[in-house]
C-alpha atoms as a PDB file:
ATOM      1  CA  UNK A   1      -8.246  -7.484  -9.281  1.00  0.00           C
ATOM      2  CA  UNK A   2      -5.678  -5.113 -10.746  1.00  0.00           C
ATOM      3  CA  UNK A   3      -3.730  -2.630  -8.858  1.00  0.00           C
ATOM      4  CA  UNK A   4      -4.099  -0.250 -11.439  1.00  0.00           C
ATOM      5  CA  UNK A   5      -6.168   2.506 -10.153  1.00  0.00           C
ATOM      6  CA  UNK A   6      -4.828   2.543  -6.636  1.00  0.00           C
ATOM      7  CA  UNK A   7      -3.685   5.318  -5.025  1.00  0.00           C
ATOM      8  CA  UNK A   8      -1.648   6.618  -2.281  1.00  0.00           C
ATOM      9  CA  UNK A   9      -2.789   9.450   0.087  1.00  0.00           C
ATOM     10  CA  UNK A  10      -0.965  11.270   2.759  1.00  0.00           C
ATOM     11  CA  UNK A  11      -1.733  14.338   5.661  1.00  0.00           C
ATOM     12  CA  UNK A  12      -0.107  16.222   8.158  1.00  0.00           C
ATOM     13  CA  UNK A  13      -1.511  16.064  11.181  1.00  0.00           C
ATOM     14  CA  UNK A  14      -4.381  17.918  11.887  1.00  0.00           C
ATOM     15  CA  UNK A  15      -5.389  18.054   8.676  1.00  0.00           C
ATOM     16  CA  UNK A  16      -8.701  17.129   7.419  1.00  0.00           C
ATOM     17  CA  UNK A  17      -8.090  15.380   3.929  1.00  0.00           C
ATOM     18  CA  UNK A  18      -5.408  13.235   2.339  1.00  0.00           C
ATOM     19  CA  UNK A  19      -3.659  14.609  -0.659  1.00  0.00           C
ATOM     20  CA  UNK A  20      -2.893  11.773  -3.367  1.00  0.00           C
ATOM     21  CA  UNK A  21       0.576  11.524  -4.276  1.00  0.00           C
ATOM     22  CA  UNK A  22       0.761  11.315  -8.429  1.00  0.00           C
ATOM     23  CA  UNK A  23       2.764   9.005  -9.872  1.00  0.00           C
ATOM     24  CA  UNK A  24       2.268   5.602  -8.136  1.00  0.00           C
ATOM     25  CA  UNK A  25       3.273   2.702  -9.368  1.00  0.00           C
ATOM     26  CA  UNK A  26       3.434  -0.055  -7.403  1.00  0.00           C
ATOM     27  CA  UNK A  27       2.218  -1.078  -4.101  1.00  0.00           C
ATOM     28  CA  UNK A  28       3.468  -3.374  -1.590  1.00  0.00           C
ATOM     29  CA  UNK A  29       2.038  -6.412   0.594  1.00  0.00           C
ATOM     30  CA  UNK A  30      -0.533  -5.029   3.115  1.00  0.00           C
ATOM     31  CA  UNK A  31      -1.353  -7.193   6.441  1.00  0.00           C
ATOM     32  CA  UNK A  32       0.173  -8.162   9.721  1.00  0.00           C
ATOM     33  CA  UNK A  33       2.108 -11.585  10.137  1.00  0.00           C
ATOM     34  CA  UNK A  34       2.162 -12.555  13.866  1.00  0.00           C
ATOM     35  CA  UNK A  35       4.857 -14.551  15.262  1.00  0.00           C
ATOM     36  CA  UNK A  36       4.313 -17.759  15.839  1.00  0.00           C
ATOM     37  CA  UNK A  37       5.678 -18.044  19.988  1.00  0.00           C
ATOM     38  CA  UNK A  38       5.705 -21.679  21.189  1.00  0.00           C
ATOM     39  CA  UNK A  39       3.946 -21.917  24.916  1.00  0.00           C
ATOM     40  CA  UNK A  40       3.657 -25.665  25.812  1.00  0.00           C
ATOM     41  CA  UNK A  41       3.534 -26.763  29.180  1.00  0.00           C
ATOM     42  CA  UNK A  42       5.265 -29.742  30.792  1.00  0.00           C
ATOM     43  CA  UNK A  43       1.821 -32.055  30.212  1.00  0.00           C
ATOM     44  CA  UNK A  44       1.582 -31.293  26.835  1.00  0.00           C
ATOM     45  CA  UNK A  45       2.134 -34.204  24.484  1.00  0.00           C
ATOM     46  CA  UNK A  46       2.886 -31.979  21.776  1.00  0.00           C
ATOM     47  CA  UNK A  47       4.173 -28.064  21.369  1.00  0.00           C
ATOM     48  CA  UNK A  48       1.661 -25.243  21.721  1.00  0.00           C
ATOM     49  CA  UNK A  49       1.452 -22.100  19.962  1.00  0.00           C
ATOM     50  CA  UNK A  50      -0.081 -18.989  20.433  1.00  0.00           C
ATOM     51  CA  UNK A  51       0.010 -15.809  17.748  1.00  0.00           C
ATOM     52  CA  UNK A  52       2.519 -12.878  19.101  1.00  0.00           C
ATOM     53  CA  UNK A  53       2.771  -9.140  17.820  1.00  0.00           C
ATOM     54  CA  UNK A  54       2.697  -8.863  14.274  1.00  0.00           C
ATOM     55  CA  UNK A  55       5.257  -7.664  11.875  1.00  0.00           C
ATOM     56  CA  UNK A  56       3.628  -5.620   8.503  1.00  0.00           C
ATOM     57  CA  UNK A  57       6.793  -5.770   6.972  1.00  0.00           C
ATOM     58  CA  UNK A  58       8.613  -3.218   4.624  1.00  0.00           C
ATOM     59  CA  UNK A  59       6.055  -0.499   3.186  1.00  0.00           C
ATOM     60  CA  UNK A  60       7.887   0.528   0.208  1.00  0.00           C
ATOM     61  CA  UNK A  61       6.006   2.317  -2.208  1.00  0.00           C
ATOM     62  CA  UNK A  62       7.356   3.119  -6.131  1.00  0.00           C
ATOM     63  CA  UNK A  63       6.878   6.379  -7.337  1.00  0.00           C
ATOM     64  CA  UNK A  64       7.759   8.290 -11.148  1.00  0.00           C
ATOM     65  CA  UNK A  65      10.829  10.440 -10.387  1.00  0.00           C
ATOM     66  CA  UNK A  66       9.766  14.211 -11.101  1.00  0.00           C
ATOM     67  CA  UNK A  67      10.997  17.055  -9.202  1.00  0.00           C
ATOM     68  CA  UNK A  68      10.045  19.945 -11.249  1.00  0.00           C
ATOM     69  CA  UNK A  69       6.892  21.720  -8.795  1.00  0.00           C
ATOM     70  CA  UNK A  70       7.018  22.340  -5.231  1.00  0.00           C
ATOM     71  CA  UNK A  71       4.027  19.903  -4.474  1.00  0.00           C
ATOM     72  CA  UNK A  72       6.136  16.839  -6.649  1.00  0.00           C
ATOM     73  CA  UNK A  73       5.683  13.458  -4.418  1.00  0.00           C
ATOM     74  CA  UNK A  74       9.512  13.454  -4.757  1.00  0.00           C
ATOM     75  CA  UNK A  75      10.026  17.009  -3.067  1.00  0.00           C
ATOM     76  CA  UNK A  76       7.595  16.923  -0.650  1.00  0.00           C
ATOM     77  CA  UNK A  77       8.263  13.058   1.054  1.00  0.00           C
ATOM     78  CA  UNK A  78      11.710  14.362   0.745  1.00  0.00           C
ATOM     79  CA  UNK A  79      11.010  17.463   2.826  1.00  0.00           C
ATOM     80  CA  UNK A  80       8.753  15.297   5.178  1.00  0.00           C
ATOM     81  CA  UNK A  81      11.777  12.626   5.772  1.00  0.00           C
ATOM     82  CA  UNK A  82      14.490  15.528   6.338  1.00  0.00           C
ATOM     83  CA  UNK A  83      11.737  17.064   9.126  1.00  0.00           C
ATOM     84  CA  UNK A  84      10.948  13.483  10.807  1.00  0.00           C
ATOM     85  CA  UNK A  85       7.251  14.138  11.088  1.00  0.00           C
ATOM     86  CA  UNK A  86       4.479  11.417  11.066  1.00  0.00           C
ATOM     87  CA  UNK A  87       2.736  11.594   8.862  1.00  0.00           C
ATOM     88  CA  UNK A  88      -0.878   9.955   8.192  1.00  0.00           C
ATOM     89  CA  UNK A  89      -1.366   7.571   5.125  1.00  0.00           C
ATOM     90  CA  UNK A  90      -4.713   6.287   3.081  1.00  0.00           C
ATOM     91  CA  UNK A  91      -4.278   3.705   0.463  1.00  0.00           C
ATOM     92  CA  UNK A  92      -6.996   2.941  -1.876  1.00  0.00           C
ATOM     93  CA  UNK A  93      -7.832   0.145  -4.174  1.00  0.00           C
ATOM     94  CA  UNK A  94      -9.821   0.439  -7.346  1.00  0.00           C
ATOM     95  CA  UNK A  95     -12.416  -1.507  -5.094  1.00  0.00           C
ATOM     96  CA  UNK A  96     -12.684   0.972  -2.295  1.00  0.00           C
ATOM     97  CA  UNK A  97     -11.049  -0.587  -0.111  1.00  0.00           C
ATOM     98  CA  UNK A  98      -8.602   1.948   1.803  1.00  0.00           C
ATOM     99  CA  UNK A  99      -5.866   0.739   4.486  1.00  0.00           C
ATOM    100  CA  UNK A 100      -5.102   4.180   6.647  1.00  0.00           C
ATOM    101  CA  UNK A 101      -1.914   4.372   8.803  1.00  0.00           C
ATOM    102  CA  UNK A 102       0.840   6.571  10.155  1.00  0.00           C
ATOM    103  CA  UNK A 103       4.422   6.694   9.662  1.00  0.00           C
ATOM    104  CA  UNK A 104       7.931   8.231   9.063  1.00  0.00           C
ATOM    105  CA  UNK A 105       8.634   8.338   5.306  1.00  0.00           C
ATOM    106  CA  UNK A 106      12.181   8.035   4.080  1.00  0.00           C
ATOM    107  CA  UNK A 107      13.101   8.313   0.137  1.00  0.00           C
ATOM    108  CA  UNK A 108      15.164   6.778  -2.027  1.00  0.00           C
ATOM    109  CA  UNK A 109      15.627   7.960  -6.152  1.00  0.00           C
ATOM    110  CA  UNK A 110      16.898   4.679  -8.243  1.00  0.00           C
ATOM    111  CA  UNK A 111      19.106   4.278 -10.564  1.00  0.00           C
ATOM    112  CA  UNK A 112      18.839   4.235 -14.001  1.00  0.00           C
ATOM    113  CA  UNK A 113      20.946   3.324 -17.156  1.00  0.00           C
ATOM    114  CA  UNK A 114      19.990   3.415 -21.335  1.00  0.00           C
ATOM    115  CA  UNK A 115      16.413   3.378 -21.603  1.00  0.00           C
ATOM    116  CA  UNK A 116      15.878   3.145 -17.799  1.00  0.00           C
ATOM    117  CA  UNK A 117      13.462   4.784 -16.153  1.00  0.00           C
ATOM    118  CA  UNK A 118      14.066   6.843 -12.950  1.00  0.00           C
ATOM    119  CA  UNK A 119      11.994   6.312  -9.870  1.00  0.00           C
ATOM    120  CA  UNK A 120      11.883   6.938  -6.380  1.00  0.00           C
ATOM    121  CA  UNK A 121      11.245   4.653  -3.662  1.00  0.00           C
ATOM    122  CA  UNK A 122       8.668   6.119  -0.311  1.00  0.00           C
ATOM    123  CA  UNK A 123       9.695   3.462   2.589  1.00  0.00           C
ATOM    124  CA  UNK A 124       7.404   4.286   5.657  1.00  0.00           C
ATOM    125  CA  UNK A 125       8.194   3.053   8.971  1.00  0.00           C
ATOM    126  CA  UNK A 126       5.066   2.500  10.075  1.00  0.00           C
ATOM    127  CA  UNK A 127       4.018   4.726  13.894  1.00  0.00           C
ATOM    128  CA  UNK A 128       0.376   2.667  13.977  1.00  0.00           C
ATOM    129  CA  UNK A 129      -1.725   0.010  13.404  1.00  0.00           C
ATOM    130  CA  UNK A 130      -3.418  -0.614   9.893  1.00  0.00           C
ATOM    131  CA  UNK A 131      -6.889   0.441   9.426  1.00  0.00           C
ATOM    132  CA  UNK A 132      -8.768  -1.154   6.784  1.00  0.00           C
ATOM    133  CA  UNK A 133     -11.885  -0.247   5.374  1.00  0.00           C
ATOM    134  CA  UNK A 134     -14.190  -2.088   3.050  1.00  0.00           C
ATOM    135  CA  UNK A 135     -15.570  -0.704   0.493  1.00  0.00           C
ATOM    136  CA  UNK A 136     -19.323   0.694   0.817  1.00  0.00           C
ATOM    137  CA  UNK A 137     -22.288  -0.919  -1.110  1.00  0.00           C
END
């Protein structure tokens, strides 16, 4: 499957719906990878391992730089990271599928040189667990 089509939704809380934020262009890696903690006893013949808390990684979406309306995904993540809010997130594949979260957003505009396009990234320190949802039949 291709990621084009997916989208990237976020709400304040208390809100009711997610607003898309235009512009997306790439997503990251979505899951959990749980430590690996080694728990073998002294009869053991070999190490033991159980699964620990899991670490998601970075959540770093890309974004098209544009900063010319108050609602622009630039502005508004901006205004969000200067306030420190949480903020709740819904990403959804072309499939259906959505993955729905909260976090802290911090942003980041690239660089650019000849040619170069400028983009900003949205890293969100995530504040929950991931939610995924298949899609409906």
């Amino acid at each position: 499957m291709l990621a084009n089509g997916a989208k990237l939704g976020y709400k304040k809380s208390g809100a009711s719906s997610f607003t898309d934020l235009p512009g997306l262009k790439e997503i990251p890696e979505m899951g959990i990878e749980p430590e690996k903690v080694e728990n073998t006893c002294l009869t053991d013949k070999n190490k033991q391992y159980e699964n620990g808390i899991g670490d998601p990684g970075d959540l770093v979406y890309k974004f098209r730089y544009e900063n010319t309306k108050e609602d622009s995904p630039y502005r508004v993540m901006r205004k969000a990271q200067d306030s420190g809010e949480v903020l709740d997130f819904q990403e959804t594949l072309i499939d259906g599928t959505t993955t729905e979260f909260s976090g802290q957003v911090s942003v980041k505009r690239t660089g650019g040189g000849v040619n170069g396009v400028v983009e900003f990234n949205l890293s969100v320190a995530l504040q929950s667990e991931l939610a995924v949802n298949d899609p409906t039949v």
